[in-house]
Protein backbone atom coordinates (compact mmCIF):
# COMPACT_ATOMS: atom_id res chain seq x y z
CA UNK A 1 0.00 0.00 0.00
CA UNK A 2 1.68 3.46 -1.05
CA UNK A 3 -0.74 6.74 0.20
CA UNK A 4 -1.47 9.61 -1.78
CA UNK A 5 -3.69 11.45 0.20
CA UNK A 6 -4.92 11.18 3.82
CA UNK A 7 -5.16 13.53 6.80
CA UNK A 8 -1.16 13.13 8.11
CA UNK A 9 -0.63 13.87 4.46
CA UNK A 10 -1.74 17.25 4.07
CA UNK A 11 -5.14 17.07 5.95
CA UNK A 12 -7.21 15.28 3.35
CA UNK A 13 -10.44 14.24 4.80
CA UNK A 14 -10.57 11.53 2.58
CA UNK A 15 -7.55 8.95 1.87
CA UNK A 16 -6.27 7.67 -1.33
CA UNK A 17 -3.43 4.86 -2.17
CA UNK A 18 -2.42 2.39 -4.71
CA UNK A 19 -2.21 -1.01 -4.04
CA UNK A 20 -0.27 -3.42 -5.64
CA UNK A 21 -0.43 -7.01 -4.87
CA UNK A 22 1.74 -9.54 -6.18
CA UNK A 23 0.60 -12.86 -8.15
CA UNK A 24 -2.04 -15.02 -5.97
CA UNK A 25 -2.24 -13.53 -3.07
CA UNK A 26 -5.38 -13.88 -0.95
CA UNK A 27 -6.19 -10.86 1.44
CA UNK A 28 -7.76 -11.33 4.10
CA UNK A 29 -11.25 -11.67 4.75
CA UNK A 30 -12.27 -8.35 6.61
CA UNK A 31 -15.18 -5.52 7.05
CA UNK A 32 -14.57 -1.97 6.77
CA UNK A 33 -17.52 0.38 8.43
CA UNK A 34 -17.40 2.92 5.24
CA UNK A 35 -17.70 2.37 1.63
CA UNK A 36 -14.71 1.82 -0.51
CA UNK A 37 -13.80 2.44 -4.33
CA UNK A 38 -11.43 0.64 -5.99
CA UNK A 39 -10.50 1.38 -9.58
CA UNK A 40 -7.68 -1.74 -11.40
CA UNK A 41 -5.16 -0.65 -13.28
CA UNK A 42 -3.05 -3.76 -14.34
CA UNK A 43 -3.92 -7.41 -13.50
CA UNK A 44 -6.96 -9.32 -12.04
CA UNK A 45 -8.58 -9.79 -9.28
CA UNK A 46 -11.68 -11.85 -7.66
CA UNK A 47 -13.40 -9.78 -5.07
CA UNK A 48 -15.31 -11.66 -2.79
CA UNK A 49 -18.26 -9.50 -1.32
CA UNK A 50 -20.66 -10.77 0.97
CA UNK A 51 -21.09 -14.24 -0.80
CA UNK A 52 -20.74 -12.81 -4.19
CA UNK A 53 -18.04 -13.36 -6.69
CA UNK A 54 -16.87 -10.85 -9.26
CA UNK A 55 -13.71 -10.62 -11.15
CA UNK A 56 -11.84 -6.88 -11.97
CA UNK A 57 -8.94 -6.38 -14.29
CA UNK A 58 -7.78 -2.71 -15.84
CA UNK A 59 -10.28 -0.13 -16.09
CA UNK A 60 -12.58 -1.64 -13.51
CA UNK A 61 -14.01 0.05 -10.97
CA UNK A 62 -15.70 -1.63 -7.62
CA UNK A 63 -17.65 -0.18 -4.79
CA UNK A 64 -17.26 -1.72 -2.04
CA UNK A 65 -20.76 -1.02 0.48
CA UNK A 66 -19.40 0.00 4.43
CA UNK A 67 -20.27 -3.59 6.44
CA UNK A 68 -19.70 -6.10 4.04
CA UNK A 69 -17.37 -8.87 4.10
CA UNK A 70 -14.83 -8.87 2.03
CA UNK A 71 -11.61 -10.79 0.50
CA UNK A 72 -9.60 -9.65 -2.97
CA UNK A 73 -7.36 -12.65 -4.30
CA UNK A 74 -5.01 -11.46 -7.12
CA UNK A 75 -5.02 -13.32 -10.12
CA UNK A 76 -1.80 -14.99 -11.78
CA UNK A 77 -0.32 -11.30 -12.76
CA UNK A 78 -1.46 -9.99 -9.34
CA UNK A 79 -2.95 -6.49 -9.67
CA UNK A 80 -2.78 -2.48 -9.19
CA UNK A 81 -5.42 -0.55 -7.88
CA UNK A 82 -5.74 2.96 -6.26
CA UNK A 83 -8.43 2.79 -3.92
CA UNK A 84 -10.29 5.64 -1.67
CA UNK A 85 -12.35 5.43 1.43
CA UNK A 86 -12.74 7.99 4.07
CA UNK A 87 -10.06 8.79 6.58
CA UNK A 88 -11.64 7.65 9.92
CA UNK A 89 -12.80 4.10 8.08
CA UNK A 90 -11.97 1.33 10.48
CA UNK A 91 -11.32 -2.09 9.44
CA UNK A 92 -11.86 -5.54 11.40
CA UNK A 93 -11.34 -9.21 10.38
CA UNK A 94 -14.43 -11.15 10.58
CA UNK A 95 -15.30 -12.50 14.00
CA UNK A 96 -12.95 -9.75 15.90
CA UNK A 97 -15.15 -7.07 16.20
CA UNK A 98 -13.53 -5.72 18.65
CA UNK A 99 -10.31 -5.05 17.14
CA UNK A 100 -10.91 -2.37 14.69
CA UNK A 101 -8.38 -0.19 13.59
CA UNK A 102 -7.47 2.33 11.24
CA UNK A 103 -5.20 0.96 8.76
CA UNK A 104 -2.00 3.25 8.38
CA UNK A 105 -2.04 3.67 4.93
CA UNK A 106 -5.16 5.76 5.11
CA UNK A 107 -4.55 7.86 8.82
């Protein structure tokens, strides 16, 4: 995760960073508590949102709803994305509610 924007970074109110994820990898699976857009800019990716299944590759762009589950798993080039939520988002793994934390790349 590289930022681009966020609040240490200038005082954005909103964050933005790329993400780039190497061949395979499975994220984990995790909630956020605010909405998420992530646009692809090489590679693939399945997202796995609440049940569903969708694939992304270059030019794609995903919304990701605040509360759902959720697990990206790069494809065999991996992927790029740059990806926005807002700053105060917090971000659990399923089951550990009460563990939520800010990720760093968007404080």
């Amino acid at each position: 995760m590289t930022t681009l924007a966020s609040p240490t970074l200038g005082g954005a109110r909103s964050a933005i960073w790329r993400t780039e994820v190497k061949p395979d990898v499975k994220g984990p699976v995790h909630v956020f508590d605010v909405e998420q857009i992530w646009t692809f800019l090489e590679g693939e990716a399945t997202i796995e949102l609440d049940g569903e299944t969708s694939t992304a590759g270059p030019g794609d762009t995903a919304v990701l709803p605040a509360h759902a589950t959720r697990q990206l798993i790069a494809g065999p080039q991996g992927y790029t994305a740059i990806v926005t939520a807002p700053a105060d988002a917090h971000a659990w793994t399923t089951g550990d509610t009460g563990n939520k934390i800010t990720p760093p790349w968007i404080a």
